[in-house]
Protein backbone atom coordinates (compact mmCIF):
# COMPACT_ATOMS: atom_id res chain seq x y z
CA UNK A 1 -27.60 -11.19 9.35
CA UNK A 2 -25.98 -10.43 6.08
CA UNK A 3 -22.21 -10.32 5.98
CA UNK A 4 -20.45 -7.26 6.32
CA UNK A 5 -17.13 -5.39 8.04
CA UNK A 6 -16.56 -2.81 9.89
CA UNK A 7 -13.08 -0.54 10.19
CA UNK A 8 -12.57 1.59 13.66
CA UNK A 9 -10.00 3.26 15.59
CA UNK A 10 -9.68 2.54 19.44
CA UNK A 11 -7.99 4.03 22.48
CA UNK A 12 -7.93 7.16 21.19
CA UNK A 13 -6.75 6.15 17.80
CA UNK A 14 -4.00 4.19 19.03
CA UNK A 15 -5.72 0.91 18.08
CA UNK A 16 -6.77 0.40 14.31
CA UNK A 17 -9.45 -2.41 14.38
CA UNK A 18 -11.47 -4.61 12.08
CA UNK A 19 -14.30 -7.01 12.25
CA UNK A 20 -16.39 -9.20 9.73
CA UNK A 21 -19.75 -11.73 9.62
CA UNK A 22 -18.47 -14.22 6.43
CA UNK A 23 -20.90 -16.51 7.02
CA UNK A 24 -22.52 -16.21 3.78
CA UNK A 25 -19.56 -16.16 2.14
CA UNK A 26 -18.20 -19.10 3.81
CA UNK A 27 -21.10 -21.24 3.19
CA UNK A 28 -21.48 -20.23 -0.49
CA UNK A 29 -17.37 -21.68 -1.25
CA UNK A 30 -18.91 -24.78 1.25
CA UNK A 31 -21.27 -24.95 -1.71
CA UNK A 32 -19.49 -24.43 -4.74
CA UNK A 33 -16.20 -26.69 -3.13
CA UNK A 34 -18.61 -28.95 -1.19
CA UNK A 35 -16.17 -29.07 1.23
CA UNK A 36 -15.78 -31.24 4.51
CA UNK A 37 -16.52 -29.46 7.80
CA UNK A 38 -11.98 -28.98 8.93
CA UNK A 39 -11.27 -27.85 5.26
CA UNK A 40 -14.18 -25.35 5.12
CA UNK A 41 -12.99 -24.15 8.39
CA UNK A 42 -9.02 -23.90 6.67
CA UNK A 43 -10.73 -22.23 3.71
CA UNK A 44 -13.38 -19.93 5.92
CA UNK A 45 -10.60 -18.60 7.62
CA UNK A 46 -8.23 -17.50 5.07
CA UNK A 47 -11.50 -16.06 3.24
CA UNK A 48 -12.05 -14.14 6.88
CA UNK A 49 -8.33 -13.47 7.22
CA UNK A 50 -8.14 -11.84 3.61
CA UNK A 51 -11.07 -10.19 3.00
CA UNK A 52 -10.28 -7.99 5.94
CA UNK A 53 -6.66 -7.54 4.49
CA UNK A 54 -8.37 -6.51 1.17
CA UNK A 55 -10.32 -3.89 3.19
CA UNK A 56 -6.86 -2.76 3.81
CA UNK A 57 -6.28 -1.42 0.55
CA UNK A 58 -7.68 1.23 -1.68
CA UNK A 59 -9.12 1.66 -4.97
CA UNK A 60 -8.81 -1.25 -7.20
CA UNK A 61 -5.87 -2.71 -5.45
CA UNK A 62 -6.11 -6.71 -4.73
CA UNK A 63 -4.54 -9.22 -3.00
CA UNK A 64 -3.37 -12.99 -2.90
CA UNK A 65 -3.00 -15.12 0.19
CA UNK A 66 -1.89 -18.52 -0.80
CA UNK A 67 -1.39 -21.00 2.19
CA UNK A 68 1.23 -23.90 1.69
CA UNK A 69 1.24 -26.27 4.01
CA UNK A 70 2.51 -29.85 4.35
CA UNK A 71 -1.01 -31.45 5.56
CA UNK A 72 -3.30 -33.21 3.09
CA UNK A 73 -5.84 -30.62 2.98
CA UNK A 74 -2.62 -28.63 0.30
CA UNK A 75 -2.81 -25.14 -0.83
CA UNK A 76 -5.40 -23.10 0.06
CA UNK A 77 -5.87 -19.74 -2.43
CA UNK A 78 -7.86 -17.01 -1.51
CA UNK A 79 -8.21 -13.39 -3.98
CA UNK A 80 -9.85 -10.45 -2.04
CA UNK A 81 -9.63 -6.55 -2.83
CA UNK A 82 -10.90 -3.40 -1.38
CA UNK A 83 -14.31 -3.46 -2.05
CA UNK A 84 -15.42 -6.29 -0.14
CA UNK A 85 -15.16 -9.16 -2.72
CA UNK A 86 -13.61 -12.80 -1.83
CA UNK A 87 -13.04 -15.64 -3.12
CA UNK A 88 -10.93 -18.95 -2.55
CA UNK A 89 -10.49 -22.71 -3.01
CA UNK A 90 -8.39 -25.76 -1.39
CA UNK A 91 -6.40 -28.03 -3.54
CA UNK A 92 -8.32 -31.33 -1.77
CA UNK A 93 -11.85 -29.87 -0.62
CA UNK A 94 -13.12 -33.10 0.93
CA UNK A 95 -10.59 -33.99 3.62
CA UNK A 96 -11.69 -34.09 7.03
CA UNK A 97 -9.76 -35.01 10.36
CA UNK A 98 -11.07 -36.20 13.91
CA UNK A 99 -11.60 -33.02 16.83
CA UNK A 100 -8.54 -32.36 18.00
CA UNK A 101 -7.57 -32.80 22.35
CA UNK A 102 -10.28 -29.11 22.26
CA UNK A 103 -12.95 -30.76 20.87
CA UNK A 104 -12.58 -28.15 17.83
CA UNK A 105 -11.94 -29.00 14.66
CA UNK A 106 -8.46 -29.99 13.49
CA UNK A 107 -7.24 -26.94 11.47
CA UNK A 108 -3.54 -27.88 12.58
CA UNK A 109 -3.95 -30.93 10.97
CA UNK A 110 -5.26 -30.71 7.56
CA UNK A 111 -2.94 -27.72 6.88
CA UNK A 112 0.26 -28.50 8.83
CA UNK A 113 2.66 -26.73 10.57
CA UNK A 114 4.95 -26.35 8.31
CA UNK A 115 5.33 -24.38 5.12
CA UNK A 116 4.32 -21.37 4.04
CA UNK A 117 2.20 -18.26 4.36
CA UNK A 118 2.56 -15.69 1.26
CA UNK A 119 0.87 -12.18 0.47
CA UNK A 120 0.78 -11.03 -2.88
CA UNK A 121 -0.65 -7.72 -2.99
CA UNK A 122 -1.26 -5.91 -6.54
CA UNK A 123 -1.32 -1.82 -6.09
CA UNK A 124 -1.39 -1.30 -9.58
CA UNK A 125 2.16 -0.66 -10.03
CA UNK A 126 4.91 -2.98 -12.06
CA UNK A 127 5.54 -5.25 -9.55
CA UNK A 128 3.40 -6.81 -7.12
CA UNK A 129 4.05 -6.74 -3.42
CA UNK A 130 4.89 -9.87 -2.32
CA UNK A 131 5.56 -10.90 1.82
CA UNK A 132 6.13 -14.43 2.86
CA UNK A 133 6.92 -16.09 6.08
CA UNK A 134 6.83 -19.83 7.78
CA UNK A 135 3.56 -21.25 8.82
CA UNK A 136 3.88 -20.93 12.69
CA UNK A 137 1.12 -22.92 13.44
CA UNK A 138 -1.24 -23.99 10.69
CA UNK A 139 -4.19 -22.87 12.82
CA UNK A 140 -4.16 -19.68 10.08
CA UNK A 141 -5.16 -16.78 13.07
CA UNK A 142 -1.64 -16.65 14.24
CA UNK A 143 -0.07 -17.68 10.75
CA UNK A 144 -1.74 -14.03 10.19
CA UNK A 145 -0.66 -12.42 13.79
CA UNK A 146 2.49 -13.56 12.67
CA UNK A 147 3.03 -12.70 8.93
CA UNK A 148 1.92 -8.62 9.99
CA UNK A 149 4.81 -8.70 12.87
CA UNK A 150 7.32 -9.84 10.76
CA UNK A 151 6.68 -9.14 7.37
CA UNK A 152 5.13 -5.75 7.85
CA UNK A 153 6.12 -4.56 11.01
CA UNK A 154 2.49 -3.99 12.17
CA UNK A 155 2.14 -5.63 15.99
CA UNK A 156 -1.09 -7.04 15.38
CA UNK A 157 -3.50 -10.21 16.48
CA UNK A 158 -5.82 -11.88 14.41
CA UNK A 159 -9.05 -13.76 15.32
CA UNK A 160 -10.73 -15.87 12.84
CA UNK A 161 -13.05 -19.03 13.06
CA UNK A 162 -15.71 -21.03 11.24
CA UNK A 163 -18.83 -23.35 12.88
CA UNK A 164 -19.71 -25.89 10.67
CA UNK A 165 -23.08 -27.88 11.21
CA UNK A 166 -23.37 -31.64 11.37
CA UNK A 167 -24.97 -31.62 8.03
CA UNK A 168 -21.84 -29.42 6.70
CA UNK A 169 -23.11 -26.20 6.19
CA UNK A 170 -21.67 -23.13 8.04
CA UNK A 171 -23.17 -21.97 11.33
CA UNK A 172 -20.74 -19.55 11.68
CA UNK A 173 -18.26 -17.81 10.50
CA UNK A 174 -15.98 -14.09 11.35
CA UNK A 175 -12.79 -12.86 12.62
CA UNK A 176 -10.95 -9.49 13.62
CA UNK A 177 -7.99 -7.90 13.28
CA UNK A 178 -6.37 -5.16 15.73
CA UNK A 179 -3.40 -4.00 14.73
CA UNK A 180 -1.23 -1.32 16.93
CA UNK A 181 -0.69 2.34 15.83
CA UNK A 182 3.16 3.79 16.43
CA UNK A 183 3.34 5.30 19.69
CA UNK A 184 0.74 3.17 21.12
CA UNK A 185 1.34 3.24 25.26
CA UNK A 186 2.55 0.40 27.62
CA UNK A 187 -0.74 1.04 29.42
CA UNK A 188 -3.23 0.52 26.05
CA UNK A 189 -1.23 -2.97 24.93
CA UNK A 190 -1.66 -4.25 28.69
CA UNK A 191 -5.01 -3.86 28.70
CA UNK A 192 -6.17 -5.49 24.83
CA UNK A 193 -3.65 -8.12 25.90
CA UNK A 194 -5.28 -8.68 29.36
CA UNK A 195 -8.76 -9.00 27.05
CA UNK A 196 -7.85 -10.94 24.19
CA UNK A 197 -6.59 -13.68 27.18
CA UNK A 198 -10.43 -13.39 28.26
CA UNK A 199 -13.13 -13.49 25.22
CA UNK A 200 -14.96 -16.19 24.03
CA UNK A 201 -13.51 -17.79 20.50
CA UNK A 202 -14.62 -15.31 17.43
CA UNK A 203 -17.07 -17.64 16.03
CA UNK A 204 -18.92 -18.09 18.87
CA UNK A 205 -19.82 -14.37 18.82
CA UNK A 206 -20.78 -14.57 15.58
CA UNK A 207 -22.45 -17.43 16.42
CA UNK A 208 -24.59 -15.70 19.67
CA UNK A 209 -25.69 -13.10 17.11
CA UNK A 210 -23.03 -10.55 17.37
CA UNK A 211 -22.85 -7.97 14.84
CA UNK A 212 -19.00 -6.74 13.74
CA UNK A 213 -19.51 -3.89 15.94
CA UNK A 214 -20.29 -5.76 19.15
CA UNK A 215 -17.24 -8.12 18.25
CA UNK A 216 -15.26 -4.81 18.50
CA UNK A 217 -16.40 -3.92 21.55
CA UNK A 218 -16.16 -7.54 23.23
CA UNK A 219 -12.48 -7.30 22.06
CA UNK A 220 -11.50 -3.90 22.86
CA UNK A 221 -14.01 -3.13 25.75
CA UNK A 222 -17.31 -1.07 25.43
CA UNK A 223 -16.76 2.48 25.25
CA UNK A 224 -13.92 2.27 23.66
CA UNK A 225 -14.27 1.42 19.79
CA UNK A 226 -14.94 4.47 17.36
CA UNK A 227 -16.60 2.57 13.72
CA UNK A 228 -15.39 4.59 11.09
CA UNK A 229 -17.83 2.73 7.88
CA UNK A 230 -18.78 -0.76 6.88
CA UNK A 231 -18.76 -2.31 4.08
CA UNK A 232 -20.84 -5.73 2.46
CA UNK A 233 -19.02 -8.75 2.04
CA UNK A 234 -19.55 -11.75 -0.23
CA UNK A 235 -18.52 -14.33 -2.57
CA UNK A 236 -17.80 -12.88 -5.48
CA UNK A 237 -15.53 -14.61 -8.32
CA UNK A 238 -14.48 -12.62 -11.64
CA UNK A 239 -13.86 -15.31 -14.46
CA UNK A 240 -15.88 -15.07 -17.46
CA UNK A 241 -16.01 -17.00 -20.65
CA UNK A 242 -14.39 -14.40 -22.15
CA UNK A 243 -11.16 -14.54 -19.56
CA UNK A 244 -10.36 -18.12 -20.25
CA UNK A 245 -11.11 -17.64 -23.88
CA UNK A 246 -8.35 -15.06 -24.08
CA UNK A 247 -6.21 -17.48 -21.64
CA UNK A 248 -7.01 -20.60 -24.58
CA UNK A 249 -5.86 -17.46 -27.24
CA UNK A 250 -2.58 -17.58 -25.24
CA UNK A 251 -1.97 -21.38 -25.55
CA UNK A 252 -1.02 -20.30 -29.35
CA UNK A 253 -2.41 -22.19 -32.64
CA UNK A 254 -0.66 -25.42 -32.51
CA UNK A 255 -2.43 -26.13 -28.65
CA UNK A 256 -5.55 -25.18 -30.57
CA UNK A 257 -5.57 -27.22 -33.30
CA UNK A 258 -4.74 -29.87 -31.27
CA UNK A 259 -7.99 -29.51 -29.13
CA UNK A 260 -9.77 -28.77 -32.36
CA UNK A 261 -8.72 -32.23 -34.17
CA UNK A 262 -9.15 -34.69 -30.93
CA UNK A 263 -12.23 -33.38 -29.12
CA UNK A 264 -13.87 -30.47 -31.66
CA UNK A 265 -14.43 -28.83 -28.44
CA UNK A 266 -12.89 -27.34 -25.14
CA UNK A 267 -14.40 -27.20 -21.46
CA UNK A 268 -12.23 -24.97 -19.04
CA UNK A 269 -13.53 -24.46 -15.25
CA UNK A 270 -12.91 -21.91 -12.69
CA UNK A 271 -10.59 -23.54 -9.62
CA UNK A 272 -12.54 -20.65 -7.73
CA UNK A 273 -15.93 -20.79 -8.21
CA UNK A 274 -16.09 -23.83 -10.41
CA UNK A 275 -17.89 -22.37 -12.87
CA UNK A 276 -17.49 -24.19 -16.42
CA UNK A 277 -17.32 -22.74 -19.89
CA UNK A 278 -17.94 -24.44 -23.19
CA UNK A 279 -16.45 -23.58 -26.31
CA UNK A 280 -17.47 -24.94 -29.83
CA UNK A 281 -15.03 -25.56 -32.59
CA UNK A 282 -16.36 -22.51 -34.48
CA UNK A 283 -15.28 -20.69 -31.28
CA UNK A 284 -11.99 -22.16 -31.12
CA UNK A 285 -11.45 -22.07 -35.28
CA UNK A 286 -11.94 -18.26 -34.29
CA UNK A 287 -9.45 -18.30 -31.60
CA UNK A 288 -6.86 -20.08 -33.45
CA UNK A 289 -7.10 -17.12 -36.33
CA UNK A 290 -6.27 -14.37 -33.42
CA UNK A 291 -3.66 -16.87 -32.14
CA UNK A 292 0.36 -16.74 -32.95
């Protein structure tokens, strides 16, 4: 199943939902990161976490969610927007701790509980947008539940999880969010409450085969989930040699000339998708020229 999301409205629009497959996605940062199996769960679900966030927004709006916690897995960084697109790294991809009392893997633990959760969302206007509250947890779903209660006022509960395989690749990997309208009766929030104490852990449904739309309905109850669209999801990183060669422009001439007289060359590489980029010294002679 490829990834994808789906947005809906529930209860008679009372309930705004969403729910994603990031398998893919997952699994391709697992590649690029080659991360151990409890930091490419961390990482897998932030990715989950903001891509649905990003689906939020409109137009060419984008967000930030940076994670800082005080475990040795450090920051986690993920970039999403409203189209779909993800991306995201951890400071120290290969750190791994033993199951925790579950038998899951030990989110808690590489991330820590405590520190800090911050959004930075870019609308296009002067200033970003920019909400931040304590890491509650460290598990990241209700770092999430907790960060829309308090930072935007939306009563909300987030699901996200990652599967990882014994050889470290992703078995699974999705989440939802449902988030409560204004004016949203006693009767409705009983009754999501009542089910989200009952269903299986989100990965596992992604994991039996369940498409977004049958996570929905798990959730929320058959019957009573109206999809609105979907949308594809997947890694997608926007650095290009270009980018860091204006970002080199920006170090100014002396920097340049520097790298120009003790290596004759310059290597810069994406912290996202760890893509590298080679510049000669006839490339950087060039940028020193445009440089102040």
């Amino acid at each position: 199943m490829k990834d994808y999301m789906v947005r809906a409205l529930a209860y008679n629009d009372q309930v705004r939902a969403y729910a994603v497959n990031t398998t893919a996605a997952v699994q391709e940062a697992q590649d690029r990161h080659y991360t151990w199996p409890t930091a490419s769960a961390a990482l897998g679900r932030a990715m989950t976490a903001g891509v649905m966030m990003g689906a939020m927004l409109k137009g060419d709006n984008k967000l930030t969610v940076k994670v800082e916690g005080n475990g040795p897995l450090g920051m986690i960084l993920v970039d999403s927007n409203a189209k779909g697109e993800v991306r995201g790294y951890v400071t120290n991809p290969q750190t791994h701790k033993d199951l925790n009392e579950q038998g899951k893997l030990d989110v808690k633990g590489v991330v820590g509980t405590e520190g800090t959760l911050t959004i930075v969302k870019d609308l296009g206007m002067r200033d970003n947008f920019t909400g931040q509250v304590p890491i509650v947890s460290g598990e990241i779903g209700e770092d999430f539940t907790y960060y829309f209660a308090s930072s935007e006022q939306v009563p909300s509960s987030v699901g996200v999880g990652v599967l990882v395989n014994p050889d470290n690749t992703i078995l699974a990997a999705g989440g939802f969010i449902i988030q409560l309208m204004p004016g949203a009766d006693e009767e409705t929030i009983e009754k999501i409450e009542k089910r989200l104490g009952t269903i299986p852990p989100v990965s596992k449904m992604i994991q039996e085969g369940l498409a977004p739309e049958q996570v929905l309905d798990t959730v929320l109850g058959e019957g009573n989930v109206r999809i609105l669209d979907s949308m594809p999801v997947a890694f997608e990183c926007n650095c290009s040699k270009e980018r860091f060669g204006n970002a080199i422009i920006g170090l100014g001439k002396e920097e340049i000339r520097a790298m120009i007289e003790e290596d004759g060359k310059a290597e810069a590489e994406c912290h996202f998708c760890r893509e590298k980029y080679e510049y000669t010294k006839e490339e950087l002679e060039a940028f020193s020229e445009e440089a102040n």
